[in-house]
N, C-alpha and C. Protein backbone atom coordinates (compact mmCIF):
# COMPACT_ATOMS: atom_id res chain seq x y z
N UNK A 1 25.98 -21.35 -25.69
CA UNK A 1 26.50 -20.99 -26.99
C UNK A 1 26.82 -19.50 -27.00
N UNK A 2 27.96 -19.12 -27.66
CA UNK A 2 28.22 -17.61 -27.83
C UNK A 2 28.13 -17.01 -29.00
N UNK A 3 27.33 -16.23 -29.34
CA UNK A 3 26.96 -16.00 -30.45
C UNK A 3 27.66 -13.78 -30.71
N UNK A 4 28.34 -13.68 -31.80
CA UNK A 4 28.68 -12.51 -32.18
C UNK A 4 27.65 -11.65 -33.17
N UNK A 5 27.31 -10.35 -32.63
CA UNK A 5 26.62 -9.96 -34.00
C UNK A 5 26.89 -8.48 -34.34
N UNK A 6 27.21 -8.52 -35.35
CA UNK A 6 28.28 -7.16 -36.21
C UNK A 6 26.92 -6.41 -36.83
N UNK A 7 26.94 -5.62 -35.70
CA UNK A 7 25.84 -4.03 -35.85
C UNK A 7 26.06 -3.12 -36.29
N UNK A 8 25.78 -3.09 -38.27
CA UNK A 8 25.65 -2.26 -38.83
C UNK A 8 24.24 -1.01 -39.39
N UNK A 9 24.36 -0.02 -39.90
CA UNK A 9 23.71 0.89 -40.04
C UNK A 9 22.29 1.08 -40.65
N UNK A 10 22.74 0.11 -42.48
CA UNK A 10 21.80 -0.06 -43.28
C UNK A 10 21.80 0.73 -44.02
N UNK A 11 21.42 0.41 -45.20
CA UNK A 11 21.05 1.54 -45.75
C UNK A 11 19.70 0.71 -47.40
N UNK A 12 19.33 1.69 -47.87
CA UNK A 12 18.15 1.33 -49.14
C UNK A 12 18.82 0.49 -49.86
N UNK A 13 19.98 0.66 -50.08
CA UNK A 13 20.83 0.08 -51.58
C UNK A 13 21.21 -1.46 -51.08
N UNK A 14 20.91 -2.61 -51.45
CA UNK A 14 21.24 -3.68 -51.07
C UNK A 14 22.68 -3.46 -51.11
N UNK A 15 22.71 -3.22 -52.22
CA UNK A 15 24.29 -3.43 -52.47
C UNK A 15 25.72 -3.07 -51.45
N UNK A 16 25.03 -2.12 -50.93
CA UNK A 16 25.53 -1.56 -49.87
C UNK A 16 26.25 -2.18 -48.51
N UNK A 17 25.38 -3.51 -48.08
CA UNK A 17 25.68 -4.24 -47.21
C UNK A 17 26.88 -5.82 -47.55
N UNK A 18 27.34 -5.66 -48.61
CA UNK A 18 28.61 -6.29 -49.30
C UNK A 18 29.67 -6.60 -48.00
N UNK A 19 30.31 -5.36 -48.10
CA UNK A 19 31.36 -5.56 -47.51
C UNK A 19 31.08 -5.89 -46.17
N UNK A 20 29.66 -5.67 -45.18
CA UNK A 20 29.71 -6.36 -43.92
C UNK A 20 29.29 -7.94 -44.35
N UNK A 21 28.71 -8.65 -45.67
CA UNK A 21 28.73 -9.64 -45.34
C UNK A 21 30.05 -10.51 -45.48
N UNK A 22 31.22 -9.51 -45.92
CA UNK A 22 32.44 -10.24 -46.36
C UNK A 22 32.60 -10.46 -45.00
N UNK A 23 32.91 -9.60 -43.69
CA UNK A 23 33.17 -9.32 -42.32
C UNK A 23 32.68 -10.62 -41.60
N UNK A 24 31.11 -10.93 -41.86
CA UNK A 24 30.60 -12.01 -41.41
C UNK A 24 31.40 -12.81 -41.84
N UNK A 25 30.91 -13.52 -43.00
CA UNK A 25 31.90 -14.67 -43.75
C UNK A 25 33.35 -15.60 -42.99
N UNK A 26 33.86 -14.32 -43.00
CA UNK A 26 35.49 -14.04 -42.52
C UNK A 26 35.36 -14.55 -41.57
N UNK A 27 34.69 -13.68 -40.46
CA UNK A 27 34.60 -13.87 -38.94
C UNK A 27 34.38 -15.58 -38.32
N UNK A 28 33.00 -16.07 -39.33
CA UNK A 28 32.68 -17.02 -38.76
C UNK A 28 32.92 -18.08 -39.34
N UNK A 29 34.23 -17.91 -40.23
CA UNK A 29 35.01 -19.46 -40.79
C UNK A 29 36.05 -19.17 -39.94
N UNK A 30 36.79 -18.03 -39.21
CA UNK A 30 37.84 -18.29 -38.40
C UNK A 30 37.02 -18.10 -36.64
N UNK A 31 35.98 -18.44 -37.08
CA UNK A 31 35.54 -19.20 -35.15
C UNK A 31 34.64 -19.65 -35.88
N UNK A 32 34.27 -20.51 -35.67
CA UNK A 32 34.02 -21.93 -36.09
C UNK A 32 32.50 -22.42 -34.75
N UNK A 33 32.83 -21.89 -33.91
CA UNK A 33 31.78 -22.28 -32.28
C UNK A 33 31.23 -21.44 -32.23
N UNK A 34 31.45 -20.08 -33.05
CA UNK A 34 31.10 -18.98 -32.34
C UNK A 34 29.45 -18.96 -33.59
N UNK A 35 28.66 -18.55 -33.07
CA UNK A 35 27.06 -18.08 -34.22
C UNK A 35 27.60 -16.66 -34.55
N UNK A 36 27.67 -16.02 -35.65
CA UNK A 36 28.11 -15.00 -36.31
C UNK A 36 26.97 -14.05 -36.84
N UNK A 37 26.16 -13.40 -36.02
CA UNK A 37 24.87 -13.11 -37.20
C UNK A 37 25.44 -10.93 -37.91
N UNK A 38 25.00 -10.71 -38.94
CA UNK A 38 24.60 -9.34 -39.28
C UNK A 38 23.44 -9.01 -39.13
N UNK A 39 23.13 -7.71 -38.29
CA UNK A 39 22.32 -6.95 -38.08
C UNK A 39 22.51 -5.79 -38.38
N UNK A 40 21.13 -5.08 -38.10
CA UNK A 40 21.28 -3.34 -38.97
C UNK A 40 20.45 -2.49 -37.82
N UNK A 41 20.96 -1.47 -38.04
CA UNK A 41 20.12 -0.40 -37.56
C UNK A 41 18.75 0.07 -37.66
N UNK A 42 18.80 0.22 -39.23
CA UNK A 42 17.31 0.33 -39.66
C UNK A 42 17.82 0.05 -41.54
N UNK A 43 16.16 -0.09 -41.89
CA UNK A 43 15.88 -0.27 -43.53
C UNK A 43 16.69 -1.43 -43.55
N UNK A 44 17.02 -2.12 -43.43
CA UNK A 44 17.78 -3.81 -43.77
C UNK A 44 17.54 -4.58 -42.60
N UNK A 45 16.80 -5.85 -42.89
CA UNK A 45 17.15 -6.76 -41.66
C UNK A 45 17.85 -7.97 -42.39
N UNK A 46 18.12 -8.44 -40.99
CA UNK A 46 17.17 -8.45 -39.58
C UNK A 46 17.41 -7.06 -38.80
N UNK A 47 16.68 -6.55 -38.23
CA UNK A 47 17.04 -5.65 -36.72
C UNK A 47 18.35 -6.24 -35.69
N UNK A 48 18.60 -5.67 -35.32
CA UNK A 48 19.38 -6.45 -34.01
C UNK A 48 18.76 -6.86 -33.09
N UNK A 49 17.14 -6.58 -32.41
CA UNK A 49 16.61 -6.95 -31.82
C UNK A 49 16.07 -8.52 -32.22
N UNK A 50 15.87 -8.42 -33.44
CA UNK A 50 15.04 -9.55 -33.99
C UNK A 50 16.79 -11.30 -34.12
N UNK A 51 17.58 -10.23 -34.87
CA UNK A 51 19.07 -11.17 -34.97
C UNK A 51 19.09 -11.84 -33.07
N UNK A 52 19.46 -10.92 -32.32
CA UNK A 52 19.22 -11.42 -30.75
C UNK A 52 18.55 -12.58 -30.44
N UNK A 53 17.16 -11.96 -30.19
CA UNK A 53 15.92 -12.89 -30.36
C UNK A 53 16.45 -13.90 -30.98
N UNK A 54 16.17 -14.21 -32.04
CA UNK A 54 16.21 -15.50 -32.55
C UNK A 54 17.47 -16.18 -32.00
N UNK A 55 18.81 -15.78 -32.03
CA UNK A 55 19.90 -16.47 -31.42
C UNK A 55 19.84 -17.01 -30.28
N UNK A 56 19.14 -16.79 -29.28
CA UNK A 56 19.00 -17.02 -27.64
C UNK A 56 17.56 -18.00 -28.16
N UNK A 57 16.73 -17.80 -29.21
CA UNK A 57 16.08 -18.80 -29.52
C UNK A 57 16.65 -20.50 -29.53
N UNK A 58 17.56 -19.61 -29.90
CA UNK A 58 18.80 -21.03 -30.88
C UNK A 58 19.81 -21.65 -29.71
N UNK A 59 19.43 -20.93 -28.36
CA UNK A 59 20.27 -21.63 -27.45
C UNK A 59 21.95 -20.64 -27.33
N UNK A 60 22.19 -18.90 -27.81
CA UNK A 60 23.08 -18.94 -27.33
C UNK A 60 22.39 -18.01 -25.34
N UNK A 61 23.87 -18.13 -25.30
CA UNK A 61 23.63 -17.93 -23.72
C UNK A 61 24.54 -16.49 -23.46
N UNK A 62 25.31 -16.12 -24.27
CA UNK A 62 26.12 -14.83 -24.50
C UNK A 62 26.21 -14.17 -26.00
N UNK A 63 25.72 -13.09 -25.60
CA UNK A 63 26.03 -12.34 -26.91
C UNK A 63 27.05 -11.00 -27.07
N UNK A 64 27.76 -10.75 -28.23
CA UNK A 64 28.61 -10.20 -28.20
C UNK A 64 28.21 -9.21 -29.34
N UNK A 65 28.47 -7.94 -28.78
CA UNK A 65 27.50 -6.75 -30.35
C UNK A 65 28.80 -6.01 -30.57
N UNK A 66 29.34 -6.22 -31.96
CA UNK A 66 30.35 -5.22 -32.78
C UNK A 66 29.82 -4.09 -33.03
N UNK A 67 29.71 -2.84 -32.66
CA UNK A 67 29.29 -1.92 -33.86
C UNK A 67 30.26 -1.79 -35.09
N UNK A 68 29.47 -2.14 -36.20
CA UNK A 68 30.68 -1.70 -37.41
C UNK A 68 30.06 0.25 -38.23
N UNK A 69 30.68 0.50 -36.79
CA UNK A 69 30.22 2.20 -36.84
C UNK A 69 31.62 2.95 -36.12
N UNK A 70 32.28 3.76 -37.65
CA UNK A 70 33.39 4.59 -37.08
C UNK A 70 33.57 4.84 -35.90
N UNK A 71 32.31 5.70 -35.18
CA UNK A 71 32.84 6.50 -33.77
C UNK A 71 31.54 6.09 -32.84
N UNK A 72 31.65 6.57 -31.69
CA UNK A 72 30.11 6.15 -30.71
C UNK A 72 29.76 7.56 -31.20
N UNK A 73 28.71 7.95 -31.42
CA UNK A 73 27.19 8.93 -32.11
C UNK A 73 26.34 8.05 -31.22
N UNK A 74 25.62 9.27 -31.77
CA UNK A 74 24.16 9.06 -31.31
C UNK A 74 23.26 7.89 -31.44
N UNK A 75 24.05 6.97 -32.48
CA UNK A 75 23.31 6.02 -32.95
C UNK A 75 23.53 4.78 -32.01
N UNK A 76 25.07 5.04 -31.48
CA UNK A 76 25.24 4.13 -30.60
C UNK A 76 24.77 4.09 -28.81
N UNK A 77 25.07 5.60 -29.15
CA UNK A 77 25.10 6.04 -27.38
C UNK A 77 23.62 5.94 -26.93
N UNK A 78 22.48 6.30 -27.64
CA UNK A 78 20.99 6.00 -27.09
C UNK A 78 20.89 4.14 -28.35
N UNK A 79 20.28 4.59 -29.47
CA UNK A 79 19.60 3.30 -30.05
C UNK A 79 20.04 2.39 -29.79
N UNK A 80 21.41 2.14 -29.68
CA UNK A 80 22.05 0.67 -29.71
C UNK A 80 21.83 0.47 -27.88
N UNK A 81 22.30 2.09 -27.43
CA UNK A 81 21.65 1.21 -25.71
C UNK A 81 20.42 1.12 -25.19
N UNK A 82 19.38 1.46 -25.87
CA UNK A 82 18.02 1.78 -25.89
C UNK A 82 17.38 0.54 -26.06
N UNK A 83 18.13 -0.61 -27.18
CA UNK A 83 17.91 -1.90 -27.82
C UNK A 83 18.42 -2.67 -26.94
N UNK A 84 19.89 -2.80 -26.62
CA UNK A 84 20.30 -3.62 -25.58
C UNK A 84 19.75 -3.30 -24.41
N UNK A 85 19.27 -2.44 -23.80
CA UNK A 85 18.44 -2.53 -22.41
C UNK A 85 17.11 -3.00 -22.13
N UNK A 86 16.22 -3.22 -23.43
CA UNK A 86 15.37 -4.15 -23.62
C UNK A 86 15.72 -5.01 -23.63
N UNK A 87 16.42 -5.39 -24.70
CA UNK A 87 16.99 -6.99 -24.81
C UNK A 87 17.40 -7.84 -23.55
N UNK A 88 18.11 -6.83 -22.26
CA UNK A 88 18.61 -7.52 -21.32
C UNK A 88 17.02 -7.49 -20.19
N UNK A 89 16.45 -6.75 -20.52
CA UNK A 89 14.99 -6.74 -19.77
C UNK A 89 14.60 -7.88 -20.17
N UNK A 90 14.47 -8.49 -21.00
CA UNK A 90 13.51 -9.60 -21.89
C UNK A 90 13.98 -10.59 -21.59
N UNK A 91 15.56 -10.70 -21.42
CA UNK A 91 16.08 -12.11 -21.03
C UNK A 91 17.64 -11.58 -20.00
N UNK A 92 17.04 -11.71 -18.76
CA UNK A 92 17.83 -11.18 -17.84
C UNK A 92 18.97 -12.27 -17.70
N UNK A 93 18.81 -13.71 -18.37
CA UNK A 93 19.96 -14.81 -17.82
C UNK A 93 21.25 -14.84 -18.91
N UNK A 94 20.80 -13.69 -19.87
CA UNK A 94 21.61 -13.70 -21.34
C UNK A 94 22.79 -12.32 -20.89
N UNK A 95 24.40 -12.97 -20.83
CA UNK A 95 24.87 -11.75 -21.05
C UNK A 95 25.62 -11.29 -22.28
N UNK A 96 25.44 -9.98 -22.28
CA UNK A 96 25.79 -9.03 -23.21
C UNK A 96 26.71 -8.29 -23.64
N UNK A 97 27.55 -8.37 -23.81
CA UNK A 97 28.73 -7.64 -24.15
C UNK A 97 29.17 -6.54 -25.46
N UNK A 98 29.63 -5.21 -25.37
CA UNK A 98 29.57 -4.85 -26.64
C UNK A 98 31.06 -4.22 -26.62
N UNK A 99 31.01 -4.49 -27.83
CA UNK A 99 32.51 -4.18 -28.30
C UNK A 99 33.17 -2.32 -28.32
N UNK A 100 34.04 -1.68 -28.59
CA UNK A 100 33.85 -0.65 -29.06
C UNK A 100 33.57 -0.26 -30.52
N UNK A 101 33.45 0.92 -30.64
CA UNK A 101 32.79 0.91 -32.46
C UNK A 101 34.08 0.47 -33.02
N UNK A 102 34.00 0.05 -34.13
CA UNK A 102 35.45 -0.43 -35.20
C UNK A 102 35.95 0.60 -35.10
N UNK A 103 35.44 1.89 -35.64
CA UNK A 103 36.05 2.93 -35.77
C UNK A 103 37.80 3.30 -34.26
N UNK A 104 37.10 2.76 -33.50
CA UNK A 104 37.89 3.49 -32.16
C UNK A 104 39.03 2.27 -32.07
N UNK A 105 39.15 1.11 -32.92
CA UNK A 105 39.99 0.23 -32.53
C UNK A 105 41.21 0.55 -32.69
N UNK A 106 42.76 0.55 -32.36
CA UNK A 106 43.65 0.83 -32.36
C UNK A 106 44.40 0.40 -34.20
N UNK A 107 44.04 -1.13 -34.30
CA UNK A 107 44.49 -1.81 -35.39
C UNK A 107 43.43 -1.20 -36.66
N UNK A 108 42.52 -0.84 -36.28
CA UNK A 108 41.44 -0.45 -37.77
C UNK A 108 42.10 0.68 -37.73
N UNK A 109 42.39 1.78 -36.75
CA UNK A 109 43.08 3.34 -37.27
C UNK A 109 44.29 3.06 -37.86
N UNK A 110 45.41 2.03 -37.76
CA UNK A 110 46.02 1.76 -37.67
C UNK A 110 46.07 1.47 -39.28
N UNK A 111 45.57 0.60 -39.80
CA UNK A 111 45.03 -0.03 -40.87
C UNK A 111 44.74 1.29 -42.01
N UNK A 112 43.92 1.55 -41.60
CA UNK A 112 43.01 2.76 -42.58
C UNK A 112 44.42 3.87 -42.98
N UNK A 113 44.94 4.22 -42.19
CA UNK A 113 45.88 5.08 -42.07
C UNK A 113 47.10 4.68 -43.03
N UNK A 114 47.25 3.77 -43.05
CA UNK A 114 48.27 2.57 -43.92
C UNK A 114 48.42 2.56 -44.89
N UNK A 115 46.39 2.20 -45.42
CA UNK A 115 46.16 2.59 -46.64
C UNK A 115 46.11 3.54 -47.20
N UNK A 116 45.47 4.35 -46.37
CA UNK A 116 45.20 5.70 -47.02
C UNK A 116 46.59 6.51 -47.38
N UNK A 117 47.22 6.40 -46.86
CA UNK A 117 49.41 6.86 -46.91
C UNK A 117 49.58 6.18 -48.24
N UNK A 118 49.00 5.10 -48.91
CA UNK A 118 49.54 4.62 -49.59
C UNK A 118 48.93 5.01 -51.13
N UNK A 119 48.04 5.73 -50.74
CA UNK A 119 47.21 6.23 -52.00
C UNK A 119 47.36 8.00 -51.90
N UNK A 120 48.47 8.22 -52.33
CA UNK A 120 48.51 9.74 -52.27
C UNK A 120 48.12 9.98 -53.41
């Protein structure tokens, strides 16, 4: 099973995490096979460690990590590889794949830029 999971930041304010669950939603009515989970950085779970875990619980066999984080920082370049290098310690037969941050995608600059032109 291949399972996707869109690694966001977190924050105190529930409310806050809205628009990544629209992202989920979205994602995993247009793949349909694929397990879709949200995870956080910190202060909101699940963890991404714990979202993982349980998915490879659930039988997937590949996982795929979005950061939904503008640019690679610090948050990505150690924590997120700090987490995935455990994770691949813990279950060496699971592979891992990670996306680049949203931020760096060609179509999201692309996008943002669009809008933002359009709101002078």
């Amino acid at each position: 099973m291949n399972a996707l999971i869109l690694f966001a930041h977190g924050s105190r304010d529930p409310e806050w995490a809205a628009p990544f669950r629209a992202i989920q939603r979205d994602v995993a009515q247009k793949n349909p096979g694929v397990a879709v989970e949200l995870a956080f950085l910190e202060t909101m779970e699940p963890s991404l460690p714990a979202a993982a875990e349980r998915l490879i619980a659930e039988g997937a066999t590949r996982l795929t990590v979005a950061p939904l984080f503008m640019a690679q920082g610090a948050h990505l370049k150690k924590d997120l590889a700090g987490m995935l290098s455990t994770l691949k310690e813990r279950n060496p037969r699971i592979e891992v794949a990670v996306l680049p941050a949203l931020g760096e995608a060609g179509p999201v600059l692309q996008a943002i830029g669009e809008w933002l032109a359009g709101h002078d």
